[in-house]
C-alpha atoms as a PDB file:
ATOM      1  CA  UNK A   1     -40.236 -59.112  29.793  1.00  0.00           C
ATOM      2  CA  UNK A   2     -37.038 -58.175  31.780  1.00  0.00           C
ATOM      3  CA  UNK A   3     -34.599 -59.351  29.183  1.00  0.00           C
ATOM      4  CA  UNK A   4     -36.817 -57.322  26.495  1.00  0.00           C
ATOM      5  CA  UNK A   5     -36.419 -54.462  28.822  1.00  0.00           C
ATOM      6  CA  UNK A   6     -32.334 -54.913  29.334  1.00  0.00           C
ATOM      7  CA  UNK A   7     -32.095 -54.954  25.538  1.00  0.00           C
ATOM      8  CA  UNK A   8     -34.224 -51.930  25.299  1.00  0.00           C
ATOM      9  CA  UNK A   9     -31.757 -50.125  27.325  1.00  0.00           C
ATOM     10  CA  UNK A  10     -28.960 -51.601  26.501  1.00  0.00           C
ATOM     11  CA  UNK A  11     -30.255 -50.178  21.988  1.00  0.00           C
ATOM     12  CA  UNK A  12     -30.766 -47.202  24.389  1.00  0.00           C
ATOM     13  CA  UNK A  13     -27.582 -46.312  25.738  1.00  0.00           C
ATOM     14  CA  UNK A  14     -25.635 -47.503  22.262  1.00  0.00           C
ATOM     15  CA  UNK A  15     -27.680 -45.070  20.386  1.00  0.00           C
ATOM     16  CA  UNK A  16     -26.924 -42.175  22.924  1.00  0.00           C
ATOM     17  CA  UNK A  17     -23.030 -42.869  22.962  1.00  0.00           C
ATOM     18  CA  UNK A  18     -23.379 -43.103  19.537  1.00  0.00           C
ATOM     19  CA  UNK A  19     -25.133 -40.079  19.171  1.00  0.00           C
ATOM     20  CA  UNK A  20     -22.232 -38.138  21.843  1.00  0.00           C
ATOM     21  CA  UNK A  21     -19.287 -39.203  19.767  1.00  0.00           C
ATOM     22  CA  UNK A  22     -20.789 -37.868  16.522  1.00  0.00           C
ATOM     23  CA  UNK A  23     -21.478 -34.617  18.149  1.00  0.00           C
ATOM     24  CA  UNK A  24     -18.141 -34.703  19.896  1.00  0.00           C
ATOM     25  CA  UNK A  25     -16.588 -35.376  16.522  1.00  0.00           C
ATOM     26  CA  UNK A  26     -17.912 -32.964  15.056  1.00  0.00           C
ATOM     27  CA  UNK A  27     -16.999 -29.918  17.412  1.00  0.00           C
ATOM     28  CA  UNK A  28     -13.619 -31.084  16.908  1.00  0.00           C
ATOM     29  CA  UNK A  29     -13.825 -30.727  13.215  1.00  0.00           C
ATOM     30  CA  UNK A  30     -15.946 -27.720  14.201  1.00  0.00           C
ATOM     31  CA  UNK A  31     -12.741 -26.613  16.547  1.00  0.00           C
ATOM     32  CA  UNK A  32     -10.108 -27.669  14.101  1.00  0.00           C
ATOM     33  CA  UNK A  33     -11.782 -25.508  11.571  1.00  0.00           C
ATOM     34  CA  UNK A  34     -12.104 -22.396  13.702  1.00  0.00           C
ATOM     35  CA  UNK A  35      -8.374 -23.203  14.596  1.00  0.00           C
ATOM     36  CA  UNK A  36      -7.406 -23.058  11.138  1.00  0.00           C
ATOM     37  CA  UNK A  37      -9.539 -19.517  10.426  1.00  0.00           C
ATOM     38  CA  UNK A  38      -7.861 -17.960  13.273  1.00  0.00           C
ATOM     39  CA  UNK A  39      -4.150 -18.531  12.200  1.00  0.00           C
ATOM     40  CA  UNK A  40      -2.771 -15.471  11.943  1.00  0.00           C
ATOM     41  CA  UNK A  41      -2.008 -13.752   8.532  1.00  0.00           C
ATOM     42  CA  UNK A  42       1.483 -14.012   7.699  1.00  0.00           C
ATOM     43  CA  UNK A  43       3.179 -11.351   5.318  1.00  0.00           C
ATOM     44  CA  UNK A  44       6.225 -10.922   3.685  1.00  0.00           C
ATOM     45  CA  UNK A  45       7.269  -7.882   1.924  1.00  0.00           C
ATOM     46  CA  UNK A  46      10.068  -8.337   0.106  1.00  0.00           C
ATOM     47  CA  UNK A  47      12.126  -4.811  -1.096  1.00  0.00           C
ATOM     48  CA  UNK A  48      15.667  -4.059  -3.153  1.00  0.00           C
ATOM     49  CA  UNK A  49      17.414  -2.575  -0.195  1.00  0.00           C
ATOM     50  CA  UNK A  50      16.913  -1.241   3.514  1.00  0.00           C
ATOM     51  CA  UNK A  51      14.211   1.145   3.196  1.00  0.00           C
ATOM     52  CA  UNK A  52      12.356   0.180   0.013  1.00  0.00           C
ATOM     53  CA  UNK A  53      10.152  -1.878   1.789  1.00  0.00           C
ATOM     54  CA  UNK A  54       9.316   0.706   4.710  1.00  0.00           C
ATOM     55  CA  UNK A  55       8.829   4.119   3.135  1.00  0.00           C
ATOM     56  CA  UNK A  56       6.434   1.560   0.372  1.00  0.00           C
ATOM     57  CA  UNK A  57       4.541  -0.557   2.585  1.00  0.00           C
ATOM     58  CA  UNK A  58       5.153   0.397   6.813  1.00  0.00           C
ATOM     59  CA  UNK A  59       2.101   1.827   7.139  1.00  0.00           C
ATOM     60  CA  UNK A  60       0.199  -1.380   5.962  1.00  0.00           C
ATOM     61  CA  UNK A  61       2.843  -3.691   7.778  1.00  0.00           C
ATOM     62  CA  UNK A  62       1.869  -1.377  11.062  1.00  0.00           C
ATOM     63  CA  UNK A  63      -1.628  -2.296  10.663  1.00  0.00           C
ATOM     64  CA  UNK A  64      -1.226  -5.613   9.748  1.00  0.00           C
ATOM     65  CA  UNK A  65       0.887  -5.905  12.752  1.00  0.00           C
ATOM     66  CA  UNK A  66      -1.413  -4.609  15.062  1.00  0.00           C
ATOM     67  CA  UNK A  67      -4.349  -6.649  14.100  1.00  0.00           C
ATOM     68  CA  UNK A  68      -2.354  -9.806  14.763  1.00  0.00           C
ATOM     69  CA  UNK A  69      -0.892 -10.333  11.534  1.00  0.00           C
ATOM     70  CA  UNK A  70       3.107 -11.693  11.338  1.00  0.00           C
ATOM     71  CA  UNK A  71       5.025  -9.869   9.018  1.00  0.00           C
ATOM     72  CA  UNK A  72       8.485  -9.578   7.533  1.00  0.00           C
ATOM     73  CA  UNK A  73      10.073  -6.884   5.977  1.00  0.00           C
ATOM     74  CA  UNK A  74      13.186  -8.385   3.384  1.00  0.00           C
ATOM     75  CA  UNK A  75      15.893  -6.571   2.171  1.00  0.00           C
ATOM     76  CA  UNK A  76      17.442  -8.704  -0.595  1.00  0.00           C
ATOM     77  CA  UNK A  77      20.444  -6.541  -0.993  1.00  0.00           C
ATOM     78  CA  UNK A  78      22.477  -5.318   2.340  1.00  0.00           C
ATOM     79  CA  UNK A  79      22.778  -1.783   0.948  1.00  0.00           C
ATOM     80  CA  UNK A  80      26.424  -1.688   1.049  1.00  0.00           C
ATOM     81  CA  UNK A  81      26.910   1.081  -2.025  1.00  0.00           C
ATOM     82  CA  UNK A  82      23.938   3.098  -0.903  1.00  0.00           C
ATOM     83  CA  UNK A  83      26.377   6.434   0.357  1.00  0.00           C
ATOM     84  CA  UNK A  84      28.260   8.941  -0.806  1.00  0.00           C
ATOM     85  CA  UNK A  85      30.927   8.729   1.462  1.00  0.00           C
ATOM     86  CA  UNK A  86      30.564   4.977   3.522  1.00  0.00           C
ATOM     87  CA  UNK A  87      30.376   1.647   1.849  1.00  0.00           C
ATOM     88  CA  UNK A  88      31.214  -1.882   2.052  1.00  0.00           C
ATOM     89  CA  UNK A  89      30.864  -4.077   5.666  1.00  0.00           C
ATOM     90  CA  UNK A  90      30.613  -0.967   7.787  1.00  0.00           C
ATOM     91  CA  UNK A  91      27.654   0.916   5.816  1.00  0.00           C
ATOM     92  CA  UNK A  92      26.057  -2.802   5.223  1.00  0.00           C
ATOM     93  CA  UNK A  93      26.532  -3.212   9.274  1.00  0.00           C
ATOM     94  CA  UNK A  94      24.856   0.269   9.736  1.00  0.00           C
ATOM     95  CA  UNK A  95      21.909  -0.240   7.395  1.00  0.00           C
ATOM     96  CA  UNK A  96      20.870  -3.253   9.149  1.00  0.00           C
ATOM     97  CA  UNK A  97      21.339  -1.657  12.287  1.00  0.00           C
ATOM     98  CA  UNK A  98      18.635   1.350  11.295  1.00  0.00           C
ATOM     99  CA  UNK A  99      16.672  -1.459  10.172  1.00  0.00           C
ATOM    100  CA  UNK A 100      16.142  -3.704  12.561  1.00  0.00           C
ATOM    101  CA  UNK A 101      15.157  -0.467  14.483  1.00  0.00           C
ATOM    102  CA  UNK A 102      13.115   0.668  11.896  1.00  0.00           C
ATOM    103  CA  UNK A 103      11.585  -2.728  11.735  1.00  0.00           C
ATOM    104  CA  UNK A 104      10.484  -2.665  15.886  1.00  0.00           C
ATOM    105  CA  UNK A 105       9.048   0.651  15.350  1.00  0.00           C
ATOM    106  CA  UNK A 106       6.232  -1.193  13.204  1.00  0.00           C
ATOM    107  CA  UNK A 107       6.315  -3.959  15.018  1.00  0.00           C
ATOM    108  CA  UNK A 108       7.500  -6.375  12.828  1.00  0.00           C
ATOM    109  CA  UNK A 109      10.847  -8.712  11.751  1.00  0.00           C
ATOM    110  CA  UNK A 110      13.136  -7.929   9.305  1.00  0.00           C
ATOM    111  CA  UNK A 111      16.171  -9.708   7.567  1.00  0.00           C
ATOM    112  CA  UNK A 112      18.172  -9.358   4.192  1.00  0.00           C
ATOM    113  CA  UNK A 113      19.193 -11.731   1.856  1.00  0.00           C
ATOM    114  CA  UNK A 114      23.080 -10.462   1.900  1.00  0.00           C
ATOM    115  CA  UNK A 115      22.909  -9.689  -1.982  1.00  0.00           C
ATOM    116  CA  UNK A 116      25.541  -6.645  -3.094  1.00  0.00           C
ATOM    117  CA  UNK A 117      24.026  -3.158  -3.610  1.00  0.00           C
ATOM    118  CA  UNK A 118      23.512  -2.569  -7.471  1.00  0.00           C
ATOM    119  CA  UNK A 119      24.983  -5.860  -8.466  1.00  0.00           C
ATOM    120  CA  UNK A 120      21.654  -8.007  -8.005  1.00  0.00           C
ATOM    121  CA  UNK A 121      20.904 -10.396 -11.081  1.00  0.00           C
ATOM    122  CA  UNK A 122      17.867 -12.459 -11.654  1.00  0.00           C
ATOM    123  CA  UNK A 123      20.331 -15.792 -11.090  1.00  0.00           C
ATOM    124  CA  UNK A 124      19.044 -18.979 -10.105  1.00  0.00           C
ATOM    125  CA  UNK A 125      21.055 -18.770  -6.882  1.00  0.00           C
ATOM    126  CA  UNK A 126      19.597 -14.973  -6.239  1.00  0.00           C
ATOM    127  CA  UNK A 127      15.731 -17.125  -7.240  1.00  0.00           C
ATOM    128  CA  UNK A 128      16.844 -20.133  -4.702  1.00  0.00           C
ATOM    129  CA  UNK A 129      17.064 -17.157  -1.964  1.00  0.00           C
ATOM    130  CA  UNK A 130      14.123 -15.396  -2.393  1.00  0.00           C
ATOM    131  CA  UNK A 131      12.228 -18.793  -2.568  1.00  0.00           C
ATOM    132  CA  UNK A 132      13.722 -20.044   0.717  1.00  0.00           C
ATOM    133  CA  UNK A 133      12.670 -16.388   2.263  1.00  0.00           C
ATOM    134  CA  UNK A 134       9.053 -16.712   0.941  1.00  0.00           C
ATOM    135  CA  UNK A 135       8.613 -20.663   2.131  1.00  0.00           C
ATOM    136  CA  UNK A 136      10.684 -20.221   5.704  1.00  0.00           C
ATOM    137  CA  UNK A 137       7.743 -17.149   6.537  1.00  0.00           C
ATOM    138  CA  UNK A 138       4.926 -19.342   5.361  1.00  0.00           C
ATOM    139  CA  UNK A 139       3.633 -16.031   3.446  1.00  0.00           C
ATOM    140  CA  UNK A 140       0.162 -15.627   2.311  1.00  0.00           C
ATOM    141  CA  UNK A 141       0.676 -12.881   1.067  1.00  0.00           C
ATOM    142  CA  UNK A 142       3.674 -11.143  -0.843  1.00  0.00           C
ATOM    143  CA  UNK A 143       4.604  -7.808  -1.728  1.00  0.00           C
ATOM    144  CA  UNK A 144       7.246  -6.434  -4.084  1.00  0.00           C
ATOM    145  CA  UNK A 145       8.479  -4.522  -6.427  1.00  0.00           C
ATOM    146  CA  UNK A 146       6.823  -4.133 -10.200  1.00  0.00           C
ATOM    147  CA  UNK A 147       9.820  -5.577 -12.628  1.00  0.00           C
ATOM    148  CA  UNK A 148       9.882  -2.248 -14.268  1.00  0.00           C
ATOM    149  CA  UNK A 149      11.620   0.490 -12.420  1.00  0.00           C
ATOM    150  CA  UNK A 150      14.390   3.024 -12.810  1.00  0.00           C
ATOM    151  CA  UNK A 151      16.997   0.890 -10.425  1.00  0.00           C
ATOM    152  CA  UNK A 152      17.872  -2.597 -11.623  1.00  0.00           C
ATOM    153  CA  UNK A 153      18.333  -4.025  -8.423  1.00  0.00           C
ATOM    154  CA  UNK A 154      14.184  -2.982  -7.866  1.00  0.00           C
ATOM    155  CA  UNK A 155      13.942  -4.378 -11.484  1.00  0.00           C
ATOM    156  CA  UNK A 156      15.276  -7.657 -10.480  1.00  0.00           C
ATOM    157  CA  UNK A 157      13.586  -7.869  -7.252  1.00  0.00           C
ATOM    158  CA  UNK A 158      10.667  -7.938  -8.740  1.00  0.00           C
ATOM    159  CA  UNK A 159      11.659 -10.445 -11.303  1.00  0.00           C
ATOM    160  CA  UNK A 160      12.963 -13.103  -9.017  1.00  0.00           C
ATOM    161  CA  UNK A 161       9.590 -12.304  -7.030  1.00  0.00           C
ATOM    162  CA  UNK A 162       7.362 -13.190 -10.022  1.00  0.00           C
ATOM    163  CA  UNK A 163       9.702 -16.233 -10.934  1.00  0.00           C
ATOM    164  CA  UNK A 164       9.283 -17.712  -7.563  1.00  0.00           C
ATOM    165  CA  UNK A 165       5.548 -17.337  -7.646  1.00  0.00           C
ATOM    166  CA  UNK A 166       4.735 -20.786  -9.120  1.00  0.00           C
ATOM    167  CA  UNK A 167       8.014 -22.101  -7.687  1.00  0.00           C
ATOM    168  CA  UNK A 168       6.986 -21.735  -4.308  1.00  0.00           C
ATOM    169  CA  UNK A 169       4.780 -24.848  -4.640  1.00  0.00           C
ATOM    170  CA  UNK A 170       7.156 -27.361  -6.164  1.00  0.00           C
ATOM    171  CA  UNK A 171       8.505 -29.995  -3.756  1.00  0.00           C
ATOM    172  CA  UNK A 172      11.727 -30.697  -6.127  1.00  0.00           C
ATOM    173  CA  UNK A 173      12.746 -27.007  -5.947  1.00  0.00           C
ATOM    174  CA  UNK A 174      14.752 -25.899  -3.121  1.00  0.00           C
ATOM    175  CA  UNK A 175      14.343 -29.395  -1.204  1.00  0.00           C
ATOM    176  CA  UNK A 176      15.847 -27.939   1.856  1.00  0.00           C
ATOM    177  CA  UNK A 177      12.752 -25.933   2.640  1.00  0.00           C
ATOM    178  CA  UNK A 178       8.944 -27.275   2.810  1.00  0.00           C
ATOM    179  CA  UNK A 179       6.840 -25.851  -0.204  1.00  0.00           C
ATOM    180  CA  UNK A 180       4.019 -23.705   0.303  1.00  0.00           C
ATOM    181  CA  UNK A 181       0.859 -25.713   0.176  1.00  0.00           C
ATOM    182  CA  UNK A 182      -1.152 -22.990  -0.797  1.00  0.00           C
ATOM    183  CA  UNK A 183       0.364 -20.509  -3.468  1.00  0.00           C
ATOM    184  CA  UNK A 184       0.287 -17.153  -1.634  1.00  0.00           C
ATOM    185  CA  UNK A 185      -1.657 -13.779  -2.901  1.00  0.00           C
ATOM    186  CA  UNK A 186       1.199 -11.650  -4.708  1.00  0.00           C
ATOM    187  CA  UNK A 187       1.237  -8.048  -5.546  1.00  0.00           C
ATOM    188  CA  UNK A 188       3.527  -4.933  -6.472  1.00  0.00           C
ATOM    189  CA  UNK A 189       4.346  -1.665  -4.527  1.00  0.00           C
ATOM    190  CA  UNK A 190       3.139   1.553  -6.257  1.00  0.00           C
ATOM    191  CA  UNK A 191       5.666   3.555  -8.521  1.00  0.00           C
ATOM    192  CA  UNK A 192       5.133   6.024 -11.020  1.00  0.00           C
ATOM    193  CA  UNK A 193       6.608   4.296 -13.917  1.00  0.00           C
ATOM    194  CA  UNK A 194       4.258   4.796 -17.350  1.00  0.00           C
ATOM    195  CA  UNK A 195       6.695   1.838 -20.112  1.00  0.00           C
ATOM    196  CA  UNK A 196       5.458  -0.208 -20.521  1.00  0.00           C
ATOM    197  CA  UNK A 197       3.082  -0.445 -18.926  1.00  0.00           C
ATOM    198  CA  UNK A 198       1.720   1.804 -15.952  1.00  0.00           C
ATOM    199  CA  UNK A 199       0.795   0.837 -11.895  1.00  0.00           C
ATOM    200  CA  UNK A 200      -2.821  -0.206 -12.269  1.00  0.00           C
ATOM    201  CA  UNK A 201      -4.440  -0.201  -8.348  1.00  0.00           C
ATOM    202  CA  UNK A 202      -6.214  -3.058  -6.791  1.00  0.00           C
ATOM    203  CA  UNK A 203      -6.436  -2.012  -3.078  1.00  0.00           C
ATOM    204  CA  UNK A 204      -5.453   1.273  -0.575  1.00  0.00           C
ATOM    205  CA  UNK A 205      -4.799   1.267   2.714  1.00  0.00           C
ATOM    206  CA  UNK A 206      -5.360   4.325   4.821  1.00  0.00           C
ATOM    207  CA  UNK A 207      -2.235   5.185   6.873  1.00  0.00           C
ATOM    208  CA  UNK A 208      -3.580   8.227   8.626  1.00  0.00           C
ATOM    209  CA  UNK A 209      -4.095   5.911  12.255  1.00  0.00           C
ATOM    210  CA  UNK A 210      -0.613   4.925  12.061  1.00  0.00           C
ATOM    211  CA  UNK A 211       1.338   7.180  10.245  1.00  0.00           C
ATOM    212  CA  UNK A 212       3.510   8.451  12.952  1.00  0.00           C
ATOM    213  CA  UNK A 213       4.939   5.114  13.311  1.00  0.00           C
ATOM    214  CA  UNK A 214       5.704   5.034   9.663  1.00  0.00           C
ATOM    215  CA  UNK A 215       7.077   8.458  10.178  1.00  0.00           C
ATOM    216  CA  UNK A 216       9.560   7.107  12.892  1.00  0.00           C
ATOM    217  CA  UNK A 217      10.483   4.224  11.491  1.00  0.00           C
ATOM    218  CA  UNK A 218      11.807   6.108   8.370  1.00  0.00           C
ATOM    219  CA  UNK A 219      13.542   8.904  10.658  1.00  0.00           C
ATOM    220  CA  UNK A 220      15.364   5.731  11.970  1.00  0.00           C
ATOM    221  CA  UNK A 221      17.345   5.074   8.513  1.00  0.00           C
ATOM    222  CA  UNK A 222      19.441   7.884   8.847  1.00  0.00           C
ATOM    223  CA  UNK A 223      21.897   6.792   6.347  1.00  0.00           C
ATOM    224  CA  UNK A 224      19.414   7.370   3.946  1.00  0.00           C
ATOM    225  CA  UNK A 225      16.612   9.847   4.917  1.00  0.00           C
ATOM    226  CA  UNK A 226      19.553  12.741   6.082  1.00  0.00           C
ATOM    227  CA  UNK A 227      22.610  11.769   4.412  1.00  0.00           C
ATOM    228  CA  UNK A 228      22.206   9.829   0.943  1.00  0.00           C
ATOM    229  CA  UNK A 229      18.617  10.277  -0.704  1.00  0.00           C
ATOM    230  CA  UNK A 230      19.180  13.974   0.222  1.00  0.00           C
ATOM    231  CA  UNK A 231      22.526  14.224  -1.714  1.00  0.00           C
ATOM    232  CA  UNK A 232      21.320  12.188  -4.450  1.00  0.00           C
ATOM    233  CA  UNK A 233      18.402  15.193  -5.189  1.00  0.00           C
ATOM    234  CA  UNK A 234      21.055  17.548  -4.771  1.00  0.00           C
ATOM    235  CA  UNK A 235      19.622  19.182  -1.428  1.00  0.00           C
ATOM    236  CA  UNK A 236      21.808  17.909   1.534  1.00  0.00           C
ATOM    237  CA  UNK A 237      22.593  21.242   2.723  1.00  0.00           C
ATOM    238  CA  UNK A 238      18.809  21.899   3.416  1.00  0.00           C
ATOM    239  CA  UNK A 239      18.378  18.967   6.409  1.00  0.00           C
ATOM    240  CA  UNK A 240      18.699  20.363   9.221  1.00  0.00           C
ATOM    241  CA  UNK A 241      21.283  19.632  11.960  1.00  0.00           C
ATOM    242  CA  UNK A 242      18.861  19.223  14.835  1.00  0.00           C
ATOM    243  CA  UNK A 243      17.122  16.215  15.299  1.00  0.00           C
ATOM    244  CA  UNK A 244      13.603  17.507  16.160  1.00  0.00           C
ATOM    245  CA  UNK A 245      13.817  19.434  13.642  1.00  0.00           C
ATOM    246  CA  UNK A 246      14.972  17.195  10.944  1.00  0.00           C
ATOM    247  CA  UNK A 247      12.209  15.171  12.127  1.00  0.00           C
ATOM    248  CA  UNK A 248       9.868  17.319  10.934  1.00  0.00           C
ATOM    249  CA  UNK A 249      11.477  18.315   7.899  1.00  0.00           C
ATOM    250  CA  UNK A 250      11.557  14.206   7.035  1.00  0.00           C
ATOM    251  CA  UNK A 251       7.812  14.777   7.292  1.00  0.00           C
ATOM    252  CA  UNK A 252       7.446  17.345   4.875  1.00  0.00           C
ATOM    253  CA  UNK A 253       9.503  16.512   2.179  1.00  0.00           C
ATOM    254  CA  UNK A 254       7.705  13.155   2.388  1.00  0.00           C
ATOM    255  CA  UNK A 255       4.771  14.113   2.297  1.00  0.00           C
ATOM    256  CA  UNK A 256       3.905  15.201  -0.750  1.00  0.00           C
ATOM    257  CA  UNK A 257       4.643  12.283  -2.581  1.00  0.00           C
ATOM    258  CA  UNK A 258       2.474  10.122  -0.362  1.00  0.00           C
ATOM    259  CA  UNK A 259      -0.396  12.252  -0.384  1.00  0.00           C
ATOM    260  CA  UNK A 260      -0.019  12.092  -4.605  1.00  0.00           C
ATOM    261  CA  UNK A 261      -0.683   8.405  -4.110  1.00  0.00           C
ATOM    262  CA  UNK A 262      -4.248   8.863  -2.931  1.00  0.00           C
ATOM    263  CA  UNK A 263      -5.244  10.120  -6.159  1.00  0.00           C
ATOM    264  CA  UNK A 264      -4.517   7.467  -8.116  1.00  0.00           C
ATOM    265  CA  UNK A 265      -7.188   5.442  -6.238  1.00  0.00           C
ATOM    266  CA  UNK A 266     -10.124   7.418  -5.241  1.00  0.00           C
ATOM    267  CA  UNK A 267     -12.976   4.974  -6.534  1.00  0.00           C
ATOM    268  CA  UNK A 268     -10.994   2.371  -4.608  1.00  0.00           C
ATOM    269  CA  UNK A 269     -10.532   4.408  -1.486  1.00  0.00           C
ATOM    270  CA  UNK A 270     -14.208   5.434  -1.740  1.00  0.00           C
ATOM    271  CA  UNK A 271     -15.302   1.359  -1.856  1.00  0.00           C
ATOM    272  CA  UNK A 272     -13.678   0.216   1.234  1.00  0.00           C
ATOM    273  CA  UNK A 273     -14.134   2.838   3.281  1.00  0.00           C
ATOM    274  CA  UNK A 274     -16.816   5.150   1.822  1.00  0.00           C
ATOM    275  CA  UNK A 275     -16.902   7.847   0.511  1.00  0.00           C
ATOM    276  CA  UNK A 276     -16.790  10.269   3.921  1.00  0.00           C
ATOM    277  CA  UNK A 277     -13.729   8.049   4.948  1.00  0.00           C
ATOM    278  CA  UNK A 278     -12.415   8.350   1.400  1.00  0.00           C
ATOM    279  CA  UNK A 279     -12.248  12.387   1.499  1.00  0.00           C
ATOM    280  CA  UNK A 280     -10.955  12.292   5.329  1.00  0.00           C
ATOM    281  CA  UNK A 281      -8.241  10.192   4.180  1.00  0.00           C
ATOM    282  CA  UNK A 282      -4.749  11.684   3.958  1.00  0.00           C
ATOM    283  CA  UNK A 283      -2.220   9.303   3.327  1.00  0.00           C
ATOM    284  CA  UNK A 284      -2.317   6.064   1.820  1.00  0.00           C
ATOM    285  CA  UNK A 285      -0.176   2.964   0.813  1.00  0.00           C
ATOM    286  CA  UNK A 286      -1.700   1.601  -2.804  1.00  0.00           C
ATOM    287  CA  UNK A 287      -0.811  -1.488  -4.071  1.00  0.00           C
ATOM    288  CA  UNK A 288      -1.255  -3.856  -7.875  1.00  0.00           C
ATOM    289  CA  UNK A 289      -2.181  -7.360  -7.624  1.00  0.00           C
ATOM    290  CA  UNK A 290       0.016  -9.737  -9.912  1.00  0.00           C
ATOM    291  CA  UNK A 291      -1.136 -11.636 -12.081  1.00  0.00           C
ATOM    292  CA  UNK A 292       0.719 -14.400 -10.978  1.00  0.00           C
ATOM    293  CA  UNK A 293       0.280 -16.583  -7.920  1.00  0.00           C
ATOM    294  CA  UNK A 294      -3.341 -17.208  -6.316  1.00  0.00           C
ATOM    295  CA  UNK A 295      -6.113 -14.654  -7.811  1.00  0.00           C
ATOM    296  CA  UNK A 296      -8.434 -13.521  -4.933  1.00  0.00           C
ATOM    297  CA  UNK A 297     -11.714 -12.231  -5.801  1.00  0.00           C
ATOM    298  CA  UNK A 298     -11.889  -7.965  -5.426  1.00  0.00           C
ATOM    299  CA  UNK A 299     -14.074  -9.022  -2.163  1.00  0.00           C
ATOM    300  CA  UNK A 300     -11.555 -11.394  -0.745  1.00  0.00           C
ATOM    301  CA  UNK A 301      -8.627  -9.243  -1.687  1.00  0.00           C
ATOM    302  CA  UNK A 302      -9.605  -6.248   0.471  1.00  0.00           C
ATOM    303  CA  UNK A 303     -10.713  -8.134   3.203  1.00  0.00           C
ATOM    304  CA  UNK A 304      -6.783  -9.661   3.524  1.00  0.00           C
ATOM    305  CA  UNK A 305      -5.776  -6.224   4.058  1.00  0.00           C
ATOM    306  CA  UNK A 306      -6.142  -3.970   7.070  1.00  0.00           C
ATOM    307  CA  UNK A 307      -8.093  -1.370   7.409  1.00  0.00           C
END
């Protein structure tokens, strides 16, 4: 009777440790899983020059930012033509400088690829260094230009963007940098080009919460906000000296364009944030999914972004 009772116990205690290290094993999994949910979001958006990328984009990379998302802002040219009256090391030097400060106003990184200003070609070696840029952030998601645009460097941003977006995975490509396991979510900046074939939106963003951010982080360039876009249109001698007050003349002769963005996307607006939010809206960032790389459902897709 004793030894039937030790070996009672003895079934006992085996079938209770057994039980503990399947439940402990699974709340690791359990853990490992949650782990894995909670890694942070990690964007790269990827732009022809110094600016592209923020007067496109900051707001979203703002909110992405402060929701716990890592994000990069790329500038795959250094910007060194950009001017009417600088150019070369020193205007490349100062671009990068407005930048980087640009870039800490949003709260996130920023680098460039080192390409020339207007002499970008879809190369391989111009493909190799977007491809390293994309794999070194681990993206999930990646933003860039559409491959038809009045500027060829945007042009061929956006094609060595879309080349990449299979590339990314394959081991024997770019050796020197780990492939992406997972093909990342890419997608195009808004522009108002019609040939040929026009921007068709997929998801908005509403800015409004951190649009003074945005607003700062474009007064930063002022290479190009005061000096160069402004002679370029042909209205230089209207910015104003001061720089309060240029500040708020940034604002309005930004503004319109933004605010013609939010038309293009009203049903969209109106589905992720209803339609009360929708109408309250003022300014919004609007953006195409490619049809290359991973396909997220409409669902999926506008949970990735902030709102």
């Amino acid at each position: 009777m004793r030894k039937f009772i030790s070996q009672g116990c003895f079934f006992l205690l085996a079938v209770c440790l057994t039980g503990l290290l399947v439940l402990t094993a699974r709340q690791e999994a359990q853990g490992q899983a949650a782990q894995e949910r909670g890694k942070p979001l990690r964007v790269i958006m990827i732009g022809a020059h110094p600016d592209d990328a923020e007067s496109k984009g900051g707001g979203t990379a703002a909110l992405w930012a402060a929701s716990g998302a890592k994000v990069q802002l790329v500038a795959v040219t250094n910007g060194d033509a950009g001017h009417q009256s600088e150019g070369g090391g020193a205007l490349a030097k100062r671009r990068a400088a407005e930048a980087r400060r640009s870039a800490e106003l949003l709260d996130v990184s920023w680098t460039t690829l080192d390409f020339h200003d207007g002499e970008l070609v879809p190369s391989l070696n111009a493909r190799e260094a977007v491809m390293r840029a994309i794999r070194n952030w681990q993206a999930d998601i990646v933003i860039s230009h559409r491959p038809n645009d009045y500027h060829p460097d945007h042009r061929y941003t956006g094609q060595l963007v879309q080349d990449v977006a299979y590339m990314v995975a394959v081991p024997n490509l770019c050796p020197d940098t780990p492939r992406l396991e997972k093909n990342p979510v890419f997608l195009y900046f808004i522009d108002d080009f019609q040939k040929p074939n026009p921007f068709s939106p997929d998801v908005a963003v509403i800015v409004d919460p951190v649009m003074d951010k945005k607003w700062r982080s474009l007064d930063a360039m002022e290479s190009q906000m005061y000096e160069w876009l402004p002679w370029v249109a042909g209205f230089l001698d209207e910015v104003p000296s001061g720089k309060a007050e240029r500040f708020e003349w940034l604002k309005k002769w930004r503004s319109p364009r933004m605010l013609g963005w939010k038309s293009k996307c009203s049903d969209i607006l109106a589905g992720r944030y209803g339609k009360a939010g929708a109408e309250a809206a003022k300014f919004v960032e609007v953006f195409e999914l490619c049809e290359y790389g991973r396909q997220p459902s409409r669902e999926e897709l506008w949970e990735l972004f902030p709102r």
